[in-house]
PDB file of N, CA and C in Angstrom:
ATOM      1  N   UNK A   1      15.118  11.539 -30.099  1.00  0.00           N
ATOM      2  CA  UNK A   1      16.316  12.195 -30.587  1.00  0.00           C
ATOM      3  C   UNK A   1      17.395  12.230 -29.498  1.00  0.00           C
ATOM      4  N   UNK A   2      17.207  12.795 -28.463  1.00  0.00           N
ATOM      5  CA  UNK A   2      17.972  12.802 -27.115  1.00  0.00           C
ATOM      6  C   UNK A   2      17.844  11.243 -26.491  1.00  0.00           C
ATOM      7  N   UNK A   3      17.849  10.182 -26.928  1.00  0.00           N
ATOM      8  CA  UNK A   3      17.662   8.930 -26.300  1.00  0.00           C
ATOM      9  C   UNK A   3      19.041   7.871 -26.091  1.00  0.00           C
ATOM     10  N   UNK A   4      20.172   8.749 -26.586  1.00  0.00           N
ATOM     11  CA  UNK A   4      21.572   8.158 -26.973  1.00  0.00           C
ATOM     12  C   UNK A   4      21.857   8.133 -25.274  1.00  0.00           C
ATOM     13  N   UNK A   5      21.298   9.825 -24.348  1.00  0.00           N
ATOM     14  CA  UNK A   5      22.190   9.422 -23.187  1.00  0.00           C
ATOM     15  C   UNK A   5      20.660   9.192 -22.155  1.00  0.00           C
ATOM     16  N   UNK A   6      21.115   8.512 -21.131  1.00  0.00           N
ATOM     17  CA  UNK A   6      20.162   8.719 -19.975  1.00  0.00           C
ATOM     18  C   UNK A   6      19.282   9.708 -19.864  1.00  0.00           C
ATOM     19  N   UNK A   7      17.950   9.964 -19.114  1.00  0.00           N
ATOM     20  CA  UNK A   7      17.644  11.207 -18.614  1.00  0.00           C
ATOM     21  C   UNK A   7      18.458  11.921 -17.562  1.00  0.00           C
ATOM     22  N   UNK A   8      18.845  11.255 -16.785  1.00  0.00           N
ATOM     23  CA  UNK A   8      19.357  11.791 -15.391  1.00  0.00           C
ATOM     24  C   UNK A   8      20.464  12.669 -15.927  1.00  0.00           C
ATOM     25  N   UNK A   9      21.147  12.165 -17.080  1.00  0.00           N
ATOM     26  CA  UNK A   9      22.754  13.035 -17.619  1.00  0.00           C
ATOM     27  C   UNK A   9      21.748  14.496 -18.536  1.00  0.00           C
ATOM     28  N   UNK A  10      21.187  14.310 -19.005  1.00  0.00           N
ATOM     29  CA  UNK A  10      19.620  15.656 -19.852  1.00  0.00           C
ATOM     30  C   UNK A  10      19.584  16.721 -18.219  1.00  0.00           C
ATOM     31  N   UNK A  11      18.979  16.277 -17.337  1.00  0.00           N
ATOM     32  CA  UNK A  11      18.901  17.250 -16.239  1.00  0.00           C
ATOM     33  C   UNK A  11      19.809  17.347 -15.390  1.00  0.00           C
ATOM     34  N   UNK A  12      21.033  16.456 -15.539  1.00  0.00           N
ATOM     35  CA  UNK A  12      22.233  17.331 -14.702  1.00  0.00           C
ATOM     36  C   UNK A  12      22.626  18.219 -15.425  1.00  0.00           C
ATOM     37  N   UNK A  13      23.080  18.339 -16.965  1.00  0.00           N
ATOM     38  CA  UNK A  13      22.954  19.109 -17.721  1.00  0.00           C
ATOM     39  C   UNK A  13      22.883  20.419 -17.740  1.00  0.00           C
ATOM     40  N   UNK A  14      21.057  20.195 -18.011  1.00  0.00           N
ATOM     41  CA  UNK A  14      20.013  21.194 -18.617  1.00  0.00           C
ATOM     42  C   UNK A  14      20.557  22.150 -16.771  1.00  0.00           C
ATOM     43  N   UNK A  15      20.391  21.669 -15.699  1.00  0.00           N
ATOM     44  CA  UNK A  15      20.668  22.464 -14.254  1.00  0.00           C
ATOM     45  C   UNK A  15      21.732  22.994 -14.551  1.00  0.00           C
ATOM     46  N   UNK A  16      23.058  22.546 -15.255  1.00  0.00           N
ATOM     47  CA  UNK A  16      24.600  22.839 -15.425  1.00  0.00           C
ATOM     48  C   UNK A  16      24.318  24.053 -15.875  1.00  0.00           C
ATOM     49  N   UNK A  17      23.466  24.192 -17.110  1.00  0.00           N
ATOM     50  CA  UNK A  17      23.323  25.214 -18.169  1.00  0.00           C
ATOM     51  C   UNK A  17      22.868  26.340 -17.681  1.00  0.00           C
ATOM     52  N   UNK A  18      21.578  25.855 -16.971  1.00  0.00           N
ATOM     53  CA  UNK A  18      20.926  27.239 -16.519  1.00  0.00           C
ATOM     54  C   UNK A  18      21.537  27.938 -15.283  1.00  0.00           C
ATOM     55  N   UNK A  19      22.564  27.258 -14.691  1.00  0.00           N
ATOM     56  CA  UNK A  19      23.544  27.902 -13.695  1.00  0.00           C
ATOM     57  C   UNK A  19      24.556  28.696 -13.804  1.00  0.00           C
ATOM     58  N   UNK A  20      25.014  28.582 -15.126  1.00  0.00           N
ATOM     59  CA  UNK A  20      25.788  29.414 -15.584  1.00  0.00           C
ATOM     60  C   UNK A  20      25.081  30.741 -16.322  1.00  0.00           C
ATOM     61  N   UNK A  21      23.909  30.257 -16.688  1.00  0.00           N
ATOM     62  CA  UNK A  21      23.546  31.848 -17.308  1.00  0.00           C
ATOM     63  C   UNK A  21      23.539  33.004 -16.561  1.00  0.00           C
ATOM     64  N   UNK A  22      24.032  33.715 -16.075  1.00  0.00           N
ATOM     65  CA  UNK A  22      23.396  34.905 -15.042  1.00  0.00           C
ATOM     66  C   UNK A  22      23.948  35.767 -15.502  1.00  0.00           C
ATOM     67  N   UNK A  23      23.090  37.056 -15.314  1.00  0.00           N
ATOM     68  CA  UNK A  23      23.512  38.401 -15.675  1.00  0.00           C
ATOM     69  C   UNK A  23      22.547  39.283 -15.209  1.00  0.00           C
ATOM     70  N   UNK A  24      23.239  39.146 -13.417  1.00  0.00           N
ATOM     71  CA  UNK A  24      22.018  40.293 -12.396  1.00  0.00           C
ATOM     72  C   UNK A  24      21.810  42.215 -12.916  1.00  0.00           C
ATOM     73  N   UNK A  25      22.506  42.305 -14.166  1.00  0.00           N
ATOM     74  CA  UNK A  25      21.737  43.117 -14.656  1.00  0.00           C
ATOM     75  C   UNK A  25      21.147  43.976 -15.720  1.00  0.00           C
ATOM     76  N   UNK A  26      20.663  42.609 -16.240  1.00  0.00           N
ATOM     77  CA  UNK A  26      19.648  41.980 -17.167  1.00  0.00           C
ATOM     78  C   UNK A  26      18.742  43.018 -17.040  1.00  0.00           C
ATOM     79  N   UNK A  27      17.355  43.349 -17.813  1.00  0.00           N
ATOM     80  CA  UNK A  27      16.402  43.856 -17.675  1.00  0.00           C
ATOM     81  C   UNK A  27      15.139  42.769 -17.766  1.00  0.00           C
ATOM     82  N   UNK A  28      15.527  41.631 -18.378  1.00  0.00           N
ATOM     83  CA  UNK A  28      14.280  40.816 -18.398  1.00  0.00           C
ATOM     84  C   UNK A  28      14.976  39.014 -17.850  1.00  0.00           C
ATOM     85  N   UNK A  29      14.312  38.663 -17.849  1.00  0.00           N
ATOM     86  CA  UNK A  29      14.273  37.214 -17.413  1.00  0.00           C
ATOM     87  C   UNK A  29      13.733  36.464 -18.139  1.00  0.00           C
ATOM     88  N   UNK A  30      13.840  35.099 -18.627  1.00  0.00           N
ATOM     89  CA  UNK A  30      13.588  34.348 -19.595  1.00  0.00           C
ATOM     90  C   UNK A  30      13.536  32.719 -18.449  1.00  0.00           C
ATOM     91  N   UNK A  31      12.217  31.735 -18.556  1.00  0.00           N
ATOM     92  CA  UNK A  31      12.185  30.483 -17.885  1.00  0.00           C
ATOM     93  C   UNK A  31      12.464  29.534 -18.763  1.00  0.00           C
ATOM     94  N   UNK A  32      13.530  28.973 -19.064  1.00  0.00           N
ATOM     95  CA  UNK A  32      13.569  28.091 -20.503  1.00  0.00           C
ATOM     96  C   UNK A  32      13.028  27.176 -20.391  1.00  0.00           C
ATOM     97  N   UNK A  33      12.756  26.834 -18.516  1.00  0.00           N
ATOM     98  CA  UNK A  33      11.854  25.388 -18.975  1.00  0.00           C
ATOM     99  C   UNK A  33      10.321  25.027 -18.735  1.00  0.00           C
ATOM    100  N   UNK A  34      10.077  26.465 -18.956  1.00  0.00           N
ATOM    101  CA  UNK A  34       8.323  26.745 -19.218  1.00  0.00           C
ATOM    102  C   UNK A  34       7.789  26.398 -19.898  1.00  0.00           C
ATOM    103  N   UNK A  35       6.211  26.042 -19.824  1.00  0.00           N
ATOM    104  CA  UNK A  35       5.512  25.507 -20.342  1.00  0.00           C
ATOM    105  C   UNK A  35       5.211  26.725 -22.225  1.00  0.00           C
ATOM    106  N   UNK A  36       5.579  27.898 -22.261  1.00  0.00           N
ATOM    107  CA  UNK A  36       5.888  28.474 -23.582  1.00  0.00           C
ATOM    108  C   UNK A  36       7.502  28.542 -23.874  1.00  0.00           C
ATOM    109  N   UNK A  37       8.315  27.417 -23.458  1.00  0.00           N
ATOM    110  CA  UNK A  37       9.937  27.945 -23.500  1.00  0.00           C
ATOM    111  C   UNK A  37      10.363  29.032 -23.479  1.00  0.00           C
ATOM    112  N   UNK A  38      11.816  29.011 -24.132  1.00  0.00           N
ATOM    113  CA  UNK A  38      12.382  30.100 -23.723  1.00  0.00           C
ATOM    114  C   UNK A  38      11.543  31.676 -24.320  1.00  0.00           C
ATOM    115  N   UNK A  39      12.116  31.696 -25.015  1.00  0.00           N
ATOM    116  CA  UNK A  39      11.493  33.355 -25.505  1.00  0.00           C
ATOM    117  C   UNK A  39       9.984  33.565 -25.510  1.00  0.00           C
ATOM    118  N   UNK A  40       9.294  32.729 -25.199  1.00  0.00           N
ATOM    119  CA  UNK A  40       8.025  32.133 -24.822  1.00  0.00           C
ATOM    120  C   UNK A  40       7.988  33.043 -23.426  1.00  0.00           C
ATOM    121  N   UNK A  41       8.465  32.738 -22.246  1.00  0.00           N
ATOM    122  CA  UNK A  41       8.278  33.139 -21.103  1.00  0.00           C
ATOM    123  C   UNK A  41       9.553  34.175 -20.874  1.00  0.00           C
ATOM    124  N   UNK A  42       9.780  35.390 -21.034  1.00  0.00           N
ATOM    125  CA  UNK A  42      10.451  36.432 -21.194  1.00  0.00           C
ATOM    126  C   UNK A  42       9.713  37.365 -20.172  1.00  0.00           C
ATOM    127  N   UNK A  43      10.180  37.683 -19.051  1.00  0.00           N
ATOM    128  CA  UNK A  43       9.504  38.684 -18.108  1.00  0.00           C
ATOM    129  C   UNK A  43      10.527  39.809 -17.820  1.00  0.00           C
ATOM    130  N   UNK A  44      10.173  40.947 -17.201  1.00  0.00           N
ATOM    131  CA  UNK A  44      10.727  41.837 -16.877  1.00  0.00           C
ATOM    132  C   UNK A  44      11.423  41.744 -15.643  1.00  0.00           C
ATOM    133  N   UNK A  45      12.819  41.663 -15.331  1.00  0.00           N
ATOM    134  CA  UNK A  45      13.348  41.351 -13.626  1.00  0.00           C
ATOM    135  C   UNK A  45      12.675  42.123 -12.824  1.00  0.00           C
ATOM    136  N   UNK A  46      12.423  43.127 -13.346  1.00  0.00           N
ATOM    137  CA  UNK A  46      11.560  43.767 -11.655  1.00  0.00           C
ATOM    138  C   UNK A  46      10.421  43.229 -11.009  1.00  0.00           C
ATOM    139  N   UNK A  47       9.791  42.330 -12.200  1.00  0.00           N
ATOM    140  CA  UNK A  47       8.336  41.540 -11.342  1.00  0.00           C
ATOM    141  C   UNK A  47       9.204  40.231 -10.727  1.00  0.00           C
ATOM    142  N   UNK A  48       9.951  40.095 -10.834  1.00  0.00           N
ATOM    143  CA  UNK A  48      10.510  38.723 -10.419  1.00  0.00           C
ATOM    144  C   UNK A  48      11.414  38.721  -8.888  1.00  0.00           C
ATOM    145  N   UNK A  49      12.431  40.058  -9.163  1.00  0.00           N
ATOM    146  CA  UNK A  49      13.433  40.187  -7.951  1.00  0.00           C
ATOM    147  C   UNK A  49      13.245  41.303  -7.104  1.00  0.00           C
ATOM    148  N   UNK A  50      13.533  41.455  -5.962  1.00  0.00           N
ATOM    149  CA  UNK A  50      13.827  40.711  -4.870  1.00  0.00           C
ATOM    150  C   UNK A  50      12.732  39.698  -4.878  1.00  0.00           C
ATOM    151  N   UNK A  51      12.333  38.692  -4.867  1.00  0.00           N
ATOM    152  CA  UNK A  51      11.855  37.379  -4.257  1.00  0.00           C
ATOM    153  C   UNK A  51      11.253  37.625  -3.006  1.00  0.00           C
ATOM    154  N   UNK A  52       9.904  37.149  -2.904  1.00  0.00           N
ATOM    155  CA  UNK A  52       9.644  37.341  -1.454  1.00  0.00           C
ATOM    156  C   UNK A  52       8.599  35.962  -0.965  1.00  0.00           C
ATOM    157  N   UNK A  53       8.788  35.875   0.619  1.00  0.00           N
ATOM    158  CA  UNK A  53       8.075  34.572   0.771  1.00  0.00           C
ATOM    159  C   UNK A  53       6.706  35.107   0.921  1.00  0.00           C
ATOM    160  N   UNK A  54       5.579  33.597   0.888  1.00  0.00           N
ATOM    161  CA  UNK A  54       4.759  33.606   1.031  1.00  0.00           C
ATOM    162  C   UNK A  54       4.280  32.193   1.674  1.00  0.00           C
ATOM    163  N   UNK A  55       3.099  32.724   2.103  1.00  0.00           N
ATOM    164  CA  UNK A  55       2.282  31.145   3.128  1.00  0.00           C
ATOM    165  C   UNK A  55       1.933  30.313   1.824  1.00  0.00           C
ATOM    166  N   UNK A  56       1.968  29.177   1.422  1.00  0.00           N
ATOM    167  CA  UNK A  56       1.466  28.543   0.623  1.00  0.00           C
ATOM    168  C   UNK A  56       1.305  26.811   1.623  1.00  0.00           C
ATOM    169  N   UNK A  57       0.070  26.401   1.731  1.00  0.00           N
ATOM    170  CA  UNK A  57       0.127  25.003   2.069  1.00  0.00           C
ATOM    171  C   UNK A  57       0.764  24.806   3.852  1.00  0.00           C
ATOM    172  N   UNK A  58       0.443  26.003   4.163  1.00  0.00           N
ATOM    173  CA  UNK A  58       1.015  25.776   5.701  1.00  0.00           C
ATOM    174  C   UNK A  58       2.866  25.948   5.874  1.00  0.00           C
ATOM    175  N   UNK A  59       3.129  26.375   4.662  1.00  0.00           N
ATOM    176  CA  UNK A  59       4.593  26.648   5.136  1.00  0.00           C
ATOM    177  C   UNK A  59       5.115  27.604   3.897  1.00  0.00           C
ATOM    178  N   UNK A  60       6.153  28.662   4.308  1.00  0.00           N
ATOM    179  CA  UNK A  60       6.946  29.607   3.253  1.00  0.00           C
ATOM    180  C   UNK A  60       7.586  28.684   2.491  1.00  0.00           C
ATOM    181  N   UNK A  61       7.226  29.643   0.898  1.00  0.00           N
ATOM    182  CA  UNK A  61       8.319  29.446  -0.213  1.00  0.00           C
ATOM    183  C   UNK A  61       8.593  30.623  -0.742  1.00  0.00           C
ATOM    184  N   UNK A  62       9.378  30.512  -1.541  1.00  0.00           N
ATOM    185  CA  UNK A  62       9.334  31.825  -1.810  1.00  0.00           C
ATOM    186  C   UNK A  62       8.866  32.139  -3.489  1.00  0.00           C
ATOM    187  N   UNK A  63       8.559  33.656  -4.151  1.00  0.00           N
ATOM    188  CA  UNK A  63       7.816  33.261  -5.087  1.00  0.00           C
ATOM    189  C   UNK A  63       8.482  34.846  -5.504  1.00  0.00           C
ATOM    190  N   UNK A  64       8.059  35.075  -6.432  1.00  0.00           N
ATOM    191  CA  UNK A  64       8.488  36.334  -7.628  1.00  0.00           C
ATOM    192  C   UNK A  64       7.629  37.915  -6.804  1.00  0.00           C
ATOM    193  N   UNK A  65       8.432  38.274  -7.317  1.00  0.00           N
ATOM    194  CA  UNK A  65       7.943  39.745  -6.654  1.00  0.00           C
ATOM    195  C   UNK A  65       6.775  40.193  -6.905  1.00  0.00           C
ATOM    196  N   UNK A  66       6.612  39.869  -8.610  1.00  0.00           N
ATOM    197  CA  UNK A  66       4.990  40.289  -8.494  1.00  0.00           C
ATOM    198  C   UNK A  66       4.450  38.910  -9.313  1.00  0.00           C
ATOM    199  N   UNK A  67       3.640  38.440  -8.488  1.00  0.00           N
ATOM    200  CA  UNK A  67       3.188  36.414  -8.971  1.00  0.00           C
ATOM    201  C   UNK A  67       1.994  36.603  -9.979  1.00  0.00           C
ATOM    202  N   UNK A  68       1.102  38.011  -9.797  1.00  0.00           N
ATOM    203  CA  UNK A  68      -0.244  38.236 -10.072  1.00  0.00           C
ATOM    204  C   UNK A  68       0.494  38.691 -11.760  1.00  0.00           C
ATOM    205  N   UNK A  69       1.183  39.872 -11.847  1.00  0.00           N
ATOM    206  CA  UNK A  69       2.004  39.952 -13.498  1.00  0.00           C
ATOM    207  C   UNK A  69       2.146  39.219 -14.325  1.00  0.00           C
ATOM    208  N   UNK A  70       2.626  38.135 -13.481  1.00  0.00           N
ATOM    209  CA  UNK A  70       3.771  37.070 -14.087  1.00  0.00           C
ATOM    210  C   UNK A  70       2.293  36.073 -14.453  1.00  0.00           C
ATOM    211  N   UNK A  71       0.952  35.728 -13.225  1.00  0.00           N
ATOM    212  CA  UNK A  71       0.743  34.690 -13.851  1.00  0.00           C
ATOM    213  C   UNK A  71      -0.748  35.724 -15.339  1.00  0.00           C
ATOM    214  N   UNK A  72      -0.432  36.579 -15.268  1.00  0.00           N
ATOM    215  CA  UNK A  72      -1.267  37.027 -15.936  1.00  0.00           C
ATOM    216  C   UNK A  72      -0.621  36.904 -17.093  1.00  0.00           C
ATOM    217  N   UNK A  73       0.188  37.141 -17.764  1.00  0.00           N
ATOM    218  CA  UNK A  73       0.897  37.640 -18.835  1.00  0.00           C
ATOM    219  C   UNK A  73       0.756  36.025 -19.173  1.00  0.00           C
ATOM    220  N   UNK A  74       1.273  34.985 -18.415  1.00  0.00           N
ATOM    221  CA  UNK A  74       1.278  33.500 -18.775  1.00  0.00           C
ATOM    222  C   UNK A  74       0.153  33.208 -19.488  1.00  0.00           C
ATOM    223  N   UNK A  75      -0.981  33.054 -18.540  1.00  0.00           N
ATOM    224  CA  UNK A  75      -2.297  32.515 -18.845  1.00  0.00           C
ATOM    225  C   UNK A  75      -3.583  33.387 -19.033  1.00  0.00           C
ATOM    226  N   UNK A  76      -3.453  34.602 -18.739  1.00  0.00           N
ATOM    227  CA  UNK A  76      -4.407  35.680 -19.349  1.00  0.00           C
ATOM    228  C   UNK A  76      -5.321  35.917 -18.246  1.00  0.00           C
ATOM    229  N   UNK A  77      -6.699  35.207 -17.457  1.00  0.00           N
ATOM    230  CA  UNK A  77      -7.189  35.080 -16.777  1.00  0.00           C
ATOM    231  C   UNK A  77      -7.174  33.981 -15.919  1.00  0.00           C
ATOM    232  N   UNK A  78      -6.176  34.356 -14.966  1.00  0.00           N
ATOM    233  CA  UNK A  78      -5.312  33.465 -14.358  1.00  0.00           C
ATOM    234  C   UNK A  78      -6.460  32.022 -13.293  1.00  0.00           C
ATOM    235  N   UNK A  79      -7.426  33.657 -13.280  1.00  0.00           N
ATOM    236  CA  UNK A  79      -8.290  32.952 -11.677  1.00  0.00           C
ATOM    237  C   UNK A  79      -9.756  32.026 -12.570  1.00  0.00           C
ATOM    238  N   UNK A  80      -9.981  32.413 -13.697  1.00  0.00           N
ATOM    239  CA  UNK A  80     -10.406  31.384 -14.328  1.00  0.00           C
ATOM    240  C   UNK A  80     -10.388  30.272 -14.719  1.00  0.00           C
ATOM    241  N   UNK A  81     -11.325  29.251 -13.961  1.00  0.00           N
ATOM    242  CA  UNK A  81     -10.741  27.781 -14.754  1.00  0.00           C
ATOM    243  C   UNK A  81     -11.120  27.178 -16.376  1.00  0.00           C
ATOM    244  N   UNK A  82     -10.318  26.644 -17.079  1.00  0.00           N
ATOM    245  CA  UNK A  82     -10.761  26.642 -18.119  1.00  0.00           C
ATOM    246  C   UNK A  82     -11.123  25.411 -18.635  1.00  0.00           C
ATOM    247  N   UNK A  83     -12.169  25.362 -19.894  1.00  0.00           N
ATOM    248  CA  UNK A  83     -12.695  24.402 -20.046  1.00  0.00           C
ATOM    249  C   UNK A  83     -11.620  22.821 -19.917  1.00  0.00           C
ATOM    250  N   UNK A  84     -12.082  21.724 -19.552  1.00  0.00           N
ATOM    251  CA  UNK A  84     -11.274  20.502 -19.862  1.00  0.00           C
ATOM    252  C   UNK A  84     -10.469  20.758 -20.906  1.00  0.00           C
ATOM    253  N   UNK A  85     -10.747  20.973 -21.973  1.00  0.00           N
ATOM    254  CA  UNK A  85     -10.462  20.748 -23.402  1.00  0.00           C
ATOM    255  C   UNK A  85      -9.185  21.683 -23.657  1.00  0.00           C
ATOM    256  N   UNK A  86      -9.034  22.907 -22.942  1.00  0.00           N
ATOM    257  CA  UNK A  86      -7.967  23.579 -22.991  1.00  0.00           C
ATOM    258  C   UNK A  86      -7.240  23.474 -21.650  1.00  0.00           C
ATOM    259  N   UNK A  87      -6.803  22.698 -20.970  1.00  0.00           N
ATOM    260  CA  UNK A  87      -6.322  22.555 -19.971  1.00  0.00           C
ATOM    261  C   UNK A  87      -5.220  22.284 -20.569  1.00  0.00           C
ATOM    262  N   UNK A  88      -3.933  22.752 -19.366  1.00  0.00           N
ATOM    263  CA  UNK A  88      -2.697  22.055 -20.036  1.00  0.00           C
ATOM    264  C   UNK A  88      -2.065  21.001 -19.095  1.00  0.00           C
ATOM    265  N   UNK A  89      -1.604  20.076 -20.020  1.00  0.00           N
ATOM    266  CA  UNK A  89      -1.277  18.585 -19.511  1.00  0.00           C
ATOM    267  C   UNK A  89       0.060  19.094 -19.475  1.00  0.00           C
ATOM    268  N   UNK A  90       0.593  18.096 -18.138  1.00  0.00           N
ATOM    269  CA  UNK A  90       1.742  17.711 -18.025  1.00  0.00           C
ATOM    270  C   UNK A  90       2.347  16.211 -17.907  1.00  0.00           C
ATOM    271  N   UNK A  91       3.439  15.807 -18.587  1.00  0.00           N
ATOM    272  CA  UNK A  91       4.161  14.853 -18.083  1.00  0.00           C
ATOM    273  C   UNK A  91       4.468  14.423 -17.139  1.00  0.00           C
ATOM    274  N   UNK A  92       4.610  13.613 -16.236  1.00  0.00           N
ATOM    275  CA  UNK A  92       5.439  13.348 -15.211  1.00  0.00           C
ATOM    276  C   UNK A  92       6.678  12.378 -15.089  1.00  0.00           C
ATOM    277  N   UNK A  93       7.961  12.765 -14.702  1.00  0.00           N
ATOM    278  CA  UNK A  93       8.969  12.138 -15.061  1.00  0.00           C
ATOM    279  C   UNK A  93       9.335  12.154 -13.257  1.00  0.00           C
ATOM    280  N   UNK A  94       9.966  10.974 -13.112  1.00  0.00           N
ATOM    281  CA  UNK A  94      10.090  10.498 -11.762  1.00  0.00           C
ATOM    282  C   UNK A  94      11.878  10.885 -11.680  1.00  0.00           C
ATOM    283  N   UNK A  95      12.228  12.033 -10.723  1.00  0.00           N
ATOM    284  CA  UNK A  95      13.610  12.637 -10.535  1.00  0.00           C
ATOM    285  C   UNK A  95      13.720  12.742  -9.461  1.00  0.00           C
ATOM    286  N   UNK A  96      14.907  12.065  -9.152  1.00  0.00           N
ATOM    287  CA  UNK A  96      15.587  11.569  -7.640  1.00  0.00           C
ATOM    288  C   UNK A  96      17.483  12.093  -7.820  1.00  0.00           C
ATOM    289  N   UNK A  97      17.325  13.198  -6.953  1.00  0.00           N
ATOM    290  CA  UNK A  97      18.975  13.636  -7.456  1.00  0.00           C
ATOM    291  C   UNK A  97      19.814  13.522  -5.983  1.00  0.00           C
ATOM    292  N   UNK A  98      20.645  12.675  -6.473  1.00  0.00           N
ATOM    293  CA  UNK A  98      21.634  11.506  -5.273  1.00  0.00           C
ATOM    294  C   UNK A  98      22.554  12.365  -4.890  1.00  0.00           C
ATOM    295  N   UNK A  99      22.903  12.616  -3.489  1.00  0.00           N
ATOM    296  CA  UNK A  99      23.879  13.930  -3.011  1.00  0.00           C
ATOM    297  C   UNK A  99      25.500  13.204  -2.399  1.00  0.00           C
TER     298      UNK A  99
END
């Protein structure tokens, strides 16, 4: 359906879009490009902001205020792995953004 324009023009876009949404005071937060979309992934700003870093992989990133909330509410039993069969797949799309 979306195949009229490039991908690369879809995610300059889709970044355009979600840059303009803001409204620091919001009560909830919404990830539109989550794996349950938008109203799908609807969180409360207080588990999310202030942002704080963490060690991941030998170096800081930074991550949501409360990560343990957020990934609970996502996936239920977060620290459980689940069978093959319910695993969730992802795509991979190869994105290179030229400065």
């Amino acid at each position: 359906m979306f195949s009229f324009l490039p991908l690369r023009t879809w995610l300059i876009f889709t970044e355009w879009v979600i840059s303009i949404c803001k409204d620091e005071k919001s009560n909830y937060v919404i990830i539109p490009s989550g794996s349950k979309h938008a109203y799908g992934e609807t969180y409360p700003r207080n588990w999310m902001f202030p942002s704080k870093k963490v060690l991941f992989h030998r170096q800081y990133r930074n991550t949501f205020k409360q990560p343990r909330k957020y990934l609970k509410q996502l996936y239920g039993n977060y620290k459980k792995i689940p069978p093959v069969e319910e695993r969730l797949h992802h795509n991979v799309v190869k994105y290179q953004r030229e400065i």
